[in-house]
N, C-alpha and C. Protein backbone atom coordinates (compact mmCIF):
# COMPACT_ATOMS: atom_id res chain seq x y z
N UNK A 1 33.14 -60.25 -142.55
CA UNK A 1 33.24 -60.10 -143.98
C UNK A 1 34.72 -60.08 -144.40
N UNK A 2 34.87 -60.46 -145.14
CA UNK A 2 36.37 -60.79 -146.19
C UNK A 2 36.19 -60.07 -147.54
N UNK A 3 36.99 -58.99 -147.61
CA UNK A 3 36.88 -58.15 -148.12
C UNK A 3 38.16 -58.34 -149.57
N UNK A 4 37.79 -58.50 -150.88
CA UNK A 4 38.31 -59.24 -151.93
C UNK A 4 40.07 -57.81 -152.17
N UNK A 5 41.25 -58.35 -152.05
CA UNK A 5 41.64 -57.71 -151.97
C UNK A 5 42.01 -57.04 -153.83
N UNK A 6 41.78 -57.41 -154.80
CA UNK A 6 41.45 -57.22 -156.25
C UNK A 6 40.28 -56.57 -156.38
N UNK A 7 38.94 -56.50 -156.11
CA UNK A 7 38.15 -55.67 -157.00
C UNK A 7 37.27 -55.33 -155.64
N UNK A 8 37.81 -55.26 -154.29
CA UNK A 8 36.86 -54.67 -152.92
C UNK A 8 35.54 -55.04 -152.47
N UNK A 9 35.18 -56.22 -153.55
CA UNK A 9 33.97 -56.70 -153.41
C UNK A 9 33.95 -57.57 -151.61
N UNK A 10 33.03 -57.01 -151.23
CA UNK A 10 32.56 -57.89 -149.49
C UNK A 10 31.80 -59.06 -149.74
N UNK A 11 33.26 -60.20 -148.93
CA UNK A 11 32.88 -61.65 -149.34
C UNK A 11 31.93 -62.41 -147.62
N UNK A 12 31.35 -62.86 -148.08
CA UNK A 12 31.35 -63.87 -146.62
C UNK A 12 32.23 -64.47 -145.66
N UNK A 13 32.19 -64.51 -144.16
CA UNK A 13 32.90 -65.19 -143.82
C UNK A 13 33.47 -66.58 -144.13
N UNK A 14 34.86 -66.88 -144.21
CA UNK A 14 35.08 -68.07 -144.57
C UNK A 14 35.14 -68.70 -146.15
N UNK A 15 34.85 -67.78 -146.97
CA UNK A 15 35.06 -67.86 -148.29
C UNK A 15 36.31 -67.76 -148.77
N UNK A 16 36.71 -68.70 -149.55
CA UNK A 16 37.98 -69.18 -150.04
C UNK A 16 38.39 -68.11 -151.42
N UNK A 17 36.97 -68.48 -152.54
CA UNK A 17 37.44 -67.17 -153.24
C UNK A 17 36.10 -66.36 -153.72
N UNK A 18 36.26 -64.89 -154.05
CA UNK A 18 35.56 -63.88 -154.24
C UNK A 18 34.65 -64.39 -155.03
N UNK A 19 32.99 -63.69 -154.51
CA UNK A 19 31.72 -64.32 -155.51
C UNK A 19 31.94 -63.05 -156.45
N UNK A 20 32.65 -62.25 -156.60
CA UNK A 20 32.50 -60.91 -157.58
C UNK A 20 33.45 -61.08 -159.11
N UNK A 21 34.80 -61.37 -158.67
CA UNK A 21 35.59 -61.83 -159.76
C UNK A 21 36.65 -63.16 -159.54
N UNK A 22 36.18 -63.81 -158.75
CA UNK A 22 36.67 -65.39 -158.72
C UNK A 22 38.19 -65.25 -158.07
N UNK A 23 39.04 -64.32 -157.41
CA UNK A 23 40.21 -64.17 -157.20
C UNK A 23 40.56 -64.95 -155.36
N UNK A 24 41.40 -65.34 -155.17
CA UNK A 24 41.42 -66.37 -153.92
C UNK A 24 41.25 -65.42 -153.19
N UNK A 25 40.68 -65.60 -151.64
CA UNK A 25 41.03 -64.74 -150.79
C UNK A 25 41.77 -65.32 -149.25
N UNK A 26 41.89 -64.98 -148.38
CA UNK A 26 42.21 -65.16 -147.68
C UNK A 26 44.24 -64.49 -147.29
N UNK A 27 44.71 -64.67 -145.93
CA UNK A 27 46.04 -64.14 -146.16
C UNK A 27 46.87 -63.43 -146.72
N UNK A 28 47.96 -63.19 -146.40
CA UNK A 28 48.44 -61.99 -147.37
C UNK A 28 49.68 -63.06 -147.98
N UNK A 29 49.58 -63.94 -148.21
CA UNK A 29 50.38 -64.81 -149.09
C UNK A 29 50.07 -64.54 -150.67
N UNK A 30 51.37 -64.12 -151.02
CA UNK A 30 51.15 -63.72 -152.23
C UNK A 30 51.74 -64.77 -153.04
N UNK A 31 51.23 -64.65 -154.44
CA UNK A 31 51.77 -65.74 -155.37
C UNK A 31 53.04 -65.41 -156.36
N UNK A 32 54.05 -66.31 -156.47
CA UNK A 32 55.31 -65.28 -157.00
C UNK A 32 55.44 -66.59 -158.58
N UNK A 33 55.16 -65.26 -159.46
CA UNK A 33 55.34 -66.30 -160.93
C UNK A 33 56.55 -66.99 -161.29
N UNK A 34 57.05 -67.43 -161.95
CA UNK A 34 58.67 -67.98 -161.94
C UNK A 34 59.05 -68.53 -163.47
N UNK A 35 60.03 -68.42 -163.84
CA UNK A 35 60.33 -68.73 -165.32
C UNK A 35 60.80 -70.32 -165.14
N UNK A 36 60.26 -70.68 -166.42
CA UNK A 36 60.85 -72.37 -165.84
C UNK A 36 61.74 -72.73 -167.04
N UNK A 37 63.10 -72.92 -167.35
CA UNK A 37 63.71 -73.40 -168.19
C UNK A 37 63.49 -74.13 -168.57
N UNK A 38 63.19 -74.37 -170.17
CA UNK A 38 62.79 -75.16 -171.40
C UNK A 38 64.43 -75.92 -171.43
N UNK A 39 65.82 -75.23 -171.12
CA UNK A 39 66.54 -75.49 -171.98
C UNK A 39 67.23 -77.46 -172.16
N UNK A 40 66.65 -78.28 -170.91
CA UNK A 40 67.19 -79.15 -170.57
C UNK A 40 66.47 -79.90 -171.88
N UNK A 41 65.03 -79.80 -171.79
CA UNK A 41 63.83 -80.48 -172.66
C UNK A 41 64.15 -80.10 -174.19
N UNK A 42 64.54 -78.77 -174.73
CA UNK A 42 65.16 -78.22 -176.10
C UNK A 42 66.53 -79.58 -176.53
N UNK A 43 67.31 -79.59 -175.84
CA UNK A 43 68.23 -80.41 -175.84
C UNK A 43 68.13 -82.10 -176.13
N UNK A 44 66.97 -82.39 -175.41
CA UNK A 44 67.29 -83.62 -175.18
C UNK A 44 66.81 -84.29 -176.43
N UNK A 45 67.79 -85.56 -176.32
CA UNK A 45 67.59 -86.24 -177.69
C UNK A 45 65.98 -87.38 -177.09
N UNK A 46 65.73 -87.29 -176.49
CA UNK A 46 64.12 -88.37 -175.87
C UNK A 46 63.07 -87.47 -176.12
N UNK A 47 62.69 -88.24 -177.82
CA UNK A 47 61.24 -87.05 -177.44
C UNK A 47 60.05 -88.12 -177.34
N UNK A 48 59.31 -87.17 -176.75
CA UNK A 48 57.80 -87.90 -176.31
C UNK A 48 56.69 -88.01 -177.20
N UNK A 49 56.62 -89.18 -178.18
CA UNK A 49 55.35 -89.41 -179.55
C UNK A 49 54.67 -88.02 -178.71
N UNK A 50 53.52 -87.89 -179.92
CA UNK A 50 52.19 -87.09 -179.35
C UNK A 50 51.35 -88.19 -179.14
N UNK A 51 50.03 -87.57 -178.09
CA UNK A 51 49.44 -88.53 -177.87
C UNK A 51 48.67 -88.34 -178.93
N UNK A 52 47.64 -90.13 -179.44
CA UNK A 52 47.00 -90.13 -180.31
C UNK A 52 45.71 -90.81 -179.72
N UNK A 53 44.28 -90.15 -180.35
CA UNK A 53 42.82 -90.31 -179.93
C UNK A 53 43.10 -90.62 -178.57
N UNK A 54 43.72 -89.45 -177.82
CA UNK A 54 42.91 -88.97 -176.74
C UNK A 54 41.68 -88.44 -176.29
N UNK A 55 41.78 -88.00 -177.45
CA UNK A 55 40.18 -87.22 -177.66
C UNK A 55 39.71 -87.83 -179.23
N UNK A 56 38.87 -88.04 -179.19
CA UNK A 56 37.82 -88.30 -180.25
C UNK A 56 37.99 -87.31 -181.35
N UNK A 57 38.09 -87.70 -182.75
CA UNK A 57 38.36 -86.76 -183.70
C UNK A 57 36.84 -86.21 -184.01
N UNK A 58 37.26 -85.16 -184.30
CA UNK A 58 36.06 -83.89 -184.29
C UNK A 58 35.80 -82.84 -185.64
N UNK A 59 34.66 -83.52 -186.46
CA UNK A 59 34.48 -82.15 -187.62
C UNK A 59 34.17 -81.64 -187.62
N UNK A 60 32.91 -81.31 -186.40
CA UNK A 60 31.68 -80.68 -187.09
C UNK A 60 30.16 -80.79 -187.22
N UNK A 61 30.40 -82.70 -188.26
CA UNK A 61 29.52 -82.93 -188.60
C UNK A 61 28.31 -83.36 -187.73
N UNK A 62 29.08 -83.38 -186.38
CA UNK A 62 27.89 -84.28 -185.27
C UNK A 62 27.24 -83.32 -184.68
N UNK A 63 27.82 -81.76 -185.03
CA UNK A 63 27.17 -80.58 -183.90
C UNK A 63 25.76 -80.78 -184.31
N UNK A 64 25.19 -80.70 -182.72
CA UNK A 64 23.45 -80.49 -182.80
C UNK A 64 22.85 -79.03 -182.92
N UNK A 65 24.21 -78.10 -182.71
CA UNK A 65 23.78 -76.43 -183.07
C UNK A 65 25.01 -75.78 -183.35
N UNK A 66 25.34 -74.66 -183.52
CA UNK A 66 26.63 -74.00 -183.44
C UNK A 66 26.62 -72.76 -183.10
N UNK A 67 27.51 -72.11 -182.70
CA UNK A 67 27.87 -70.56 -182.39
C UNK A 67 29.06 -69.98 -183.37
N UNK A 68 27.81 -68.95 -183.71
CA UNK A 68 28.27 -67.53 -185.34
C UNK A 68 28.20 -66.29 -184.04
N UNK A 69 30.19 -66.31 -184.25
CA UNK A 69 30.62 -65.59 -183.44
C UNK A 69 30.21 -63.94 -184.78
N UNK A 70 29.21 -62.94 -184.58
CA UNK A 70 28.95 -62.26 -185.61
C UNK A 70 30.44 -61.15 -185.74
N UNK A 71 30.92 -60.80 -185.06
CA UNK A 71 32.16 -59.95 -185.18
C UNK A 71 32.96 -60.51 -185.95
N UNK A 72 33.47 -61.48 -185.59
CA UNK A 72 34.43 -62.42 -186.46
C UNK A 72 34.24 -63.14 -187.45
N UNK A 73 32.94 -64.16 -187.51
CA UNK A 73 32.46 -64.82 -188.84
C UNK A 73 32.89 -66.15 -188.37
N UNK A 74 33.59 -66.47 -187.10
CA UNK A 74 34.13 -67.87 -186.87
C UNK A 74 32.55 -68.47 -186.61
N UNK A 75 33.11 -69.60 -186.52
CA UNK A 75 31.15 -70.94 -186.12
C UNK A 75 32.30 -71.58 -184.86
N UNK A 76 31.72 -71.78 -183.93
CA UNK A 76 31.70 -73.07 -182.92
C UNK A 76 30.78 -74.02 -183.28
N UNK A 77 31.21 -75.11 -183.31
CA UNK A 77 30.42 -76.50 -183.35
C UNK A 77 30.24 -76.77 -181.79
N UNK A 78 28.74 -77.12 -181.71
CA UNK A 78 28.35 -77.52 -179.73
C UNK A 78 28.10 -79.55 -180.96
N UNK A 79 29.13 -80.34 -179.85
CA UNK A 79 28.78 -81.73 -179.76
C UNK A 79 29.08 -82.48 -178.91
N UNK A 80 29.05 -83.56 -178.97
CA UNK A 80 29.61 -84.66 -177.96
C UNK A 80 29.06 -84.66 -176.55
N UNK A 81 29.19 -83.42 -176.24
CA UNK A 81 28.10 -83.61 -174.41
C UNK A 81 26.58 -82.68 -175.11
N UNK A 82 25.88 -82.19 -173.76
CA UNK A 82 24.43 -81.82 -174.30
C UNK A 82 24.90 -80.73 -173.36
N UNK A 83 25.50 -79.98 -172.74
CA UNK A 83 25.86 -79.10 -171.70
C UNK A 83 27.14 -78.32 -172.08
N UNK A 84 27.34 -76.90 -172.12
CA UNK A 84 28.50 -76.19 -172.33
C UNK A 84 28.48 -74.80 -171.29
N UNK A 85 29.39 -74.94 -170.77
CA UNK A 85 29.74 -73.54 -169.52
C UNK A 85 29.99 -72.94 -170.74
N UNK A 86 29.84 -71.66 -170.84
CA UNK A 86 30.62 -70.44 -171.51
C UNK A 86 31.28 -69.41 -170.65
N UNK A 87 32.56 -68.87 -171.23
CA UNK A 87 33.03 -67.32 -169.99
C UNK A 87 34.19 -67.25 -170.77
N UNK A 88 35.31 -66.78 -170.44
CA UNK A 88 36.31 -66.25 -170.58
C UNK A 88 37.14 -67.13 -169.44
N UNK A 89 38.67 -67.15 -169.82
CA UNK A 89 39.59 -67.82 -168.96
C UNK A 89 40.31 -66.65 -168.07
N UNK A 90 40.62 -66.72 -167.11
CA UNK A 90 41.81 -65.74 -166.27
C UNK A 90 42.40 -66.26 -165.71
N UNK A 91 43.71 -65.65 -165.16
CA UNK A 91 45.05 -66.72 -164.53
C UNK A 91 44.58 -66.40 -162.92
N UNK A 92 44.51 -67.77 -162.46
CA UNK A 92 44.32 -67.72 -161.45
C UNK A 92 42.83 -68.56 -161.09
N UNK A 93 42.19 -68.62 -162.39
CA UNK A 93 40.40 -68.59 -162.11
C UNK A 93 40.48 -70.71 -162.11
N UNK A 94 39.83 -70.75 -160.92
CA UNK A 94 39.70 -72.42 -159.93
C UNK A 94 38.83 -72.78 -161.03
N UNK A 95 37.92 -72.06 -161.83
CA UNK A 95 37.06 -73.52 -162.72
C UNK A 95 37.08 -72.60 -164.25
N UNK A 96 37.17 -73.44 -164.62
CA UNK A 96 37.33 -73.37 -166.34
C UNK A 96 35.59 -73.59 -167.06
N UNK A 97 35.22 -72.59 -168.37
CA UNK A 97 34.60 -73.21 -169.12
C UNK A 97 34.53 -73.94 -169.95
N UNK A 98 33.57 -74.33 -170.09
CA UNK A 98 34.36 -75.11 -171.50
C UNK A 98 34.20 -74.71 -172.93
N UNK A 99 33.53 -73.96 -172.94
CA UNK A 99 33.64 -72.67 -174.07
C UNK A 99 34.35 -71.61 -173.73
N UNK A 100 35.71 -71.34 -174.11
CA UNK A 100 36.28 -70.52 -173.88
C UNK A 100 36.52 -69.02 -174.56
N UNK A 101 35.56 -68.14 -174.26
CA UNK A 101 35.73 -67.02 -175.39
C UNK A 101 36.85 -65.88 -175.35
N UNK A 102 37.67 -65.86 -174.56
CA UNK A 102 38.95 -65.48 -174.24
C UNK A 102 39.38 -64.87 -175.63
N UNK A 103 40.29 -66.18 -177.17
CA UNK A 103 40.58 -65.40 -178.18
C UNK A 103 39.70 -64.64 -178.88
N UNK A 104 38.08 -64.23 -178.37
CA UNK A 104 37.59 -63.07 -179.53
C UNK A 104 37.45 -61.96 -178.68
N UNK A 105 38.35 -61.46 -177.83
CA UNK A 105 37.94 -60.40 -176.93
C UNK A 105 37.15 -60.17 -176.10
N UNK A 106 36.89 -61.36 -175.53
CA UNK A 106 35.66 -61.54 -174.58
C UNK A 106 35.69 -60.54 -173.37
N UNK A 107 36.96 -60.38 -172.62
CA UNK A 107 37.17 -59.55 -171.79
C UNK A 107 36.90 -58.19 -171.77
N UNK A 108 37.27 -57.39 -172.93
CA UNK A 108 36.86 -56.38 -173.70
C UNK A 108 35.48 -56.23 -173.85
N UNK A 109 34.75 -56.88 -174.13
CA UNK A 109 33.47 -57.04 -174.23
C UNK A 109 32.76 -57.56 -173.09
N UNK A 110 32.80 -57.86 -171.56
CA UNK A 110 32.44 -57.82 -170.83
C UNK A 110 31.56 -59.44 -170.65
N UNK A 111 32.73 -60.22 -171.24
CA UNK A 111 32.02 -61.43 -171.01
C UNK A 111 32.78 -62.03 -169.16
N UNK A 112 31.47 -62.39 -168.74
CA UNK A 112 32.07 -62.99 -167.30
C UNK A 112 33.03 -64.21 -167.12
N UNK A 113 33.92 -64.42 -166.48
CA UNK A 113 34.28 -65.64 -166.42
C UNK A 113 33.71 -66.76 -166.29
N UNK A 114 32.10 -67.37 -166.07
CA UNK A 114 31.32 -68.02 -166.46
C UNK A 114 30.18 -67.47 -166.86
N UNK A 115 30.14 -67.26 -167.71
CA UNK A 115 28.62 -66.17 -168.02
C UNK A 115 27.45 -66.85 -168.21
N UNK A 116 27.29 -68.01 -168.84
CA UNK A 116 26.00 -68.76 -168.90
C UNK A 116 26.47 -70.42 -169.70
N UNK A 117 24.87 -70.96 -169.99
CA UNK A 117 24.95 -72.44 -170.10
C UNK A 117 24.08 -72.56 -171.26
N UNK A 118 25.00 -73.28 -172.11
CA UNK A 118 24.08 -73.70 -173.21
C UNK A 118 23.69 -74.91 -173.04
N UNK A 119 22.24 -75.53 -173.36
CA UNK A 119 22.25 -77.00 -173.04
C UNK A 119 21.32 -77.25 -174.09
N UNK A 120 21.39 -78.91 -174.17
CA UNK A 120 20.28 -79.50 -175.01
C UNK A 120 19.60 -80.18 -174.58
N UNK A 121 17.99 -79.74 -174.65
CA UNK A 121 16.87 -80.75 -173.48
C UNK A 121 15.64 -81.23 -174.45
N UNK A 122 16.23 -82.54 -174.93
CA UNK A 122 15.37 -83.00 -176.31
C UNK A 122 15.57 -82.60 -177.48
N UNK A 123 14.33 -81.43 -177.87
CA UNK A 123 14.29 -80.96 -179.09
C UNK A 123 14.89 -79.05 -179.02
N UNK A 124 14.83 -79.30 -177.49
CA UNK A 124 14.99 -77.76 -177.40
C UNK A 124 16.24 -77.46 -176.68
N UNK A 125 17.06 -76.56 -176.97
CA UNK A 125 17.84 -75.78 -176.21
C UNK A 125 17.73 -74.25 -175.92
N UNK A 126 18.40 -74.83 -174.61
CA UNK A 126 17.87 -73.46 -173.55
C UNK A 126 19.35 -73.01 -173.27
N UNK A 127 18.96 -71.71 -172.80
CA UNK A 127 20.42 -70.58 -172.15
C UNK A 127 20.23 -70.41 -171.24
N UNK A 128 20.85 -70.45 -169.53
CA UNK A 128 20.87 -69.74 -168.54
C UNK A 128 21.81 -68.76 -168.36
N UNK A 129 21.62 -67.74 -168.05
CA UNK A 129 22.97 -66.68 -167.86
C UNK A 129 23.29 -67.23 -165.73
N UNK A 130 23.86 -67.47 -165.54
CA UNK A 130 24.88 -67.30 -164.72
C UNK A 130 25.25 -66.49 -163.53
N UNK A 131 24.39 -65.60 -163.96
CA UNK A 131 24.40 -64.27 -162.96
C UNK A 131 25.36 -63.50 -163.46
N UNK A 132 25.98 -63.17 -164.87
CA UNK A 132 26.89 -62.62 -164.76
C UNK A 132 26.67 -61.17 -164.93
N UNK A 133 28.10 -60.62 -164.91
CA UNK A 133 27.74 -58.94 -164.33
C UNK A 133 27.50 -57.93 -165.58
N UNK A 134 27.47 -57.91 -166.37
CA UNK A 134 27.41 -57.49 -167.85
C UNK A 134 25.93 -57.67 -168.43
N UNK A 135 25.32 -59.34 -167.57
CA UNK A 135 24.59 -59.73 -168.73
C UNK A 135 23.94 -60.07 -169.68
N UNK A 136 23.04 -61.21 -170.15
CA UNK A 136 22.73 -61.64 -171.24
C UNK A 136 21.43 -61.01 -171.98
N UNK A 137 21.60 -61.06 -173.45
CA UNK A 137 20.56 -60.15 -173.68
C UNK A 137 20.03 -61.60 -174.96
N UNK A 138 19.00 -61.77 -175.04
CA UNK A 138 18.64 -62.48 -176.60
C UNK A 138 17.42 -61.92 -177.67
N UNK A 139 18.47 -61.72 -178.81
CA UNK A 139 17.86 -60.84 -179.24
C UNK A 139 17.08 -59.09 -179.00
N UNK A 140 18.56 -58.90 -178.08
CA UNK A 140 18.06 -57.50 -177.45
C UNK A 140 17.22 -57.17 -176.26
N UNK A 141 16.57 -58.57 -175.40
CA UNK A 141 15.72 -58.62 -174.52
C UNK A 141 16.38 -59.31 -173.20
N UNK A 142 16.75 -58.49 -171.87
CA UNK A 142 17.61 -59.06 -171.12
C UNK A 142 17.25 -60.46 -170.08
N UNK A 143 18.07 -61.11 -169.87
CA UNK A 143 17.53 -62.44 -169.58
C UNK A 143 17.74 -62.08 -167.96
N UNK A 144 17.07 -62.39 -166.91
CA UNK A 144 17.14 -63.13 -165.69
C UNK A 144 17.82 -64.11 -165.34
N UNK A 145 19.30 -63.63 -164.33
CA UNK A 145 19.85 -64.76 -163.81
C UNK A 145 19.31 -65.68 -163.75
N UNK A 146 20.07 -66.66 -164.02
CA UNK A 146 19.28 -68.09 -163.57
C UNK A 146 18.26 -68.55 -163.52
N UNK A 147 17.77 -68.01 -164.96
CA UNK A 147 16.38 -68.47 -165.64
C UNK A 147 16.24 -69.42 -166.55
N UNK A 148 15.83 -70.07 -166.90
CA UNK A 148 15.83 -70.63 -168.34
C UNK A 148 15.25 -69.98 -169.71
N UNK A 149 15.70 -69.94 -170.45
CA UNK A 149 15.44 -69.13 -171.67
C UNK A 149 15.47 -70.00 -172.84
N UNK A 150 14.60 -70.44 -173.53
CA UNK A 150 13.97 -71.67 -174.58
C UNK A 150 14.75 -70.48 -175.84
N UNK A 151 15.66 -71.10 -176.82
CA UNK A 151 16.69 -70.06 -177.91
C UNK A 151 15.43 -71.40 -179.10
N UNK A 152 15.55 -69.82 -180.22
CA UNK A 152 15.06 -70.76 -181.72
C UNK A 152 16.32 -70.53 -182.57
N UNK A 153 16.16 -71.23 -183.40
CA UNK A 153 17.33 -70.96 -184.71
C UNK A 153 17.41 -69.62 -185.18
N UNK A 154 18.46 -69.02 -185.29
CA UNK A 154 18.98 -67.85 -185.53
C UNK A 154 18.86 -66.62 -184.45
N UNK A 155 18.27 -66.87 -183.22
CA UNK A 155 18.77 -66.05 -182.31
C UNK A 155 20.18 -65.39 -182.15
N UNK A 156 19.84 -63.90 -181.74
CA UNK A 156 20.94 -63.58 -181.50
C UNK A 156 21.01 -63.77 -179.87
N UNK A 157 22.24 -63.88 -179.15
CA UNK A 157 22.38 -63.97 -177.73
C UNK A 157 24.00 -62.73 -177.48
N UNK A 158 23.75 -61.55 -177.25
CA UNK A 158 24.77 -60.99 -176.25
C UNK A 158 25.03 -61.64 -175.09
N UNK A 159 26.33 -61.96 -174.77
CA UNK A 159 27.11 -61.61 -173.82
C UNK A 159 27.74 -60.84 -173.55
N UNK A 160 26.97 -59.78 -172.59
CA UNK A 160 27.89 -58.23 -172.94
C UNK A 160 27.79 -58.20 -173.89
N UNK A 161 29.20 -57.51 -174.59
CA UNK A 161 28.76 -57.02 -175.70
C UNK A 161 29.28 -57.74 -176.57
N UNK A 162 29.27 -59.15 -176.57
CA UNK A 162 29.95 -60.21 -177.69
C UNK A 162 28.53 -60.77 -178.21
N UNK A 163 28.62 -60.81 -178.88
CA UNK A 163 26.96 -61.21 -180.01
C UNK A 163 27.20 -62.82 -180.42
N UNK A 164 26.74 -63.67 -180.48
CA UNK A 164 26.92 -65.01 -181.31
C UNK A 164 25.33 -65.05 -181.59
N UNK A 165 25.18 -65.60 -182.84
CA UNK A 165 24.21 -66.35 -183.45
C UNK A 165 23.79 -67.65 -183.28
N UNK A 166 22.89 -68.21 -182.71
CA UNK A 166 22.46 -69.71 -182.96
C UNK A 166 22.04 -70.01 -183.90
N UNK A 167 23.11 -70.99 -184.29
CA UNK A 167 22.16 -71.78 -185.47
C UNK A 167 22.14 -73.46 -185.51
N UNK A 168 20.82 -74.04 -185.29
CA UNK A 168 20.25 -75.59 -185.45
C UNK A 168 21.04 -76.03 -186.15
N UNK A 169 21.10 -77.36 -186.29
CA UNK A 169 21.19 -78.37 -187.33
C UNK A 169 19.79 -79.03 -187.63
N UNK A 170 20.12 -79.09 -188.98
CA UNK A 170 18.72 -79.54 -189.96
C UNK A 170 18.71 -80.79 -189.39
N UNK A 171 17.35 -81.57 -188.56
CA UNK A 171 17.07 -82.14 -188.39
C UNK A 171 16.37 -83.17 -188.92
């Protein structure tokens, strides 16, 4: 066993990083942060256009549902793919979601670094939670890792203790 040297969680042999809070393991090689001077790039008279439609311009209008963050009052628009990771970001963490709830205090609120999956399957979308350690509750009723869970319009869904609202688009 490989024993996580951040949160003591007992990993499997041969595991690269912790199944408890995603932190590398192995060696006592530590990682040393480093400041990187801006000042050459501040200076220079060569600047670099921005890039343009790299990404597809985005209103809104194509979301097939959205997330009513209820604390805040913000909406996420879900479009363009039929699949969204949700979690929180941390330095250091090997896979990213792609819902990132990081700026509403997700951490604070006990959202996992991947906490679950929103998807769209036809007419219906479903939530899996992830296994995460906090979580998922909809509408106050706790979900089973790695279950599927069929959401209607205006569900509420905790993560931990971050609340969002689903809401459809009029079809």
């Amino acid at each position: 066993m490989i024993v996580c040297f951040n949160c003591k969680h007992s990993n499997m042999d041969g595991a690269m990083f912790c199944a408890e809070c995603g932190s590398q393991l192995g060696g006592n090689d530590t990682l040393i942060t480093q400041n990187i001077s801006t000042q050459n790039f501040e200076n220079s008279s060569e600047r670099i256009p921005p890039l343009k439609d790299a990404y597809p311009s985005f209103s809104g209008s194509d979301a097939w549902a959205s997330l009513h963050l209820l604390d805040t009052g913000q909406v996420l628009p879900l479009s363009i793919k039929n699949e969204f990771t949700m979690g929180r970001v941390s330095d250091g963490q090997p896979i990213m979601p792609d819902i990132d709830l990081s700026p509403y205090q997700a951490y604070a609120a006990g959202v996992s670094r991947l906490h679950g999956v929103i998807k769209r399957d036809g007419n219906r979308i479903i939530f899996v939670d992830l296994g995460s350690a906090n979580g998922t509750y909809i509408n106050g009723k706790r979900l089973n890792a790695n279950a599927e869970q069929v959401l209607n319009h205006g569900d509420i869904v905790a993560l931990g203790k971050l609340k969002l609202q689903i809401l459809f688009k009029n079809s």
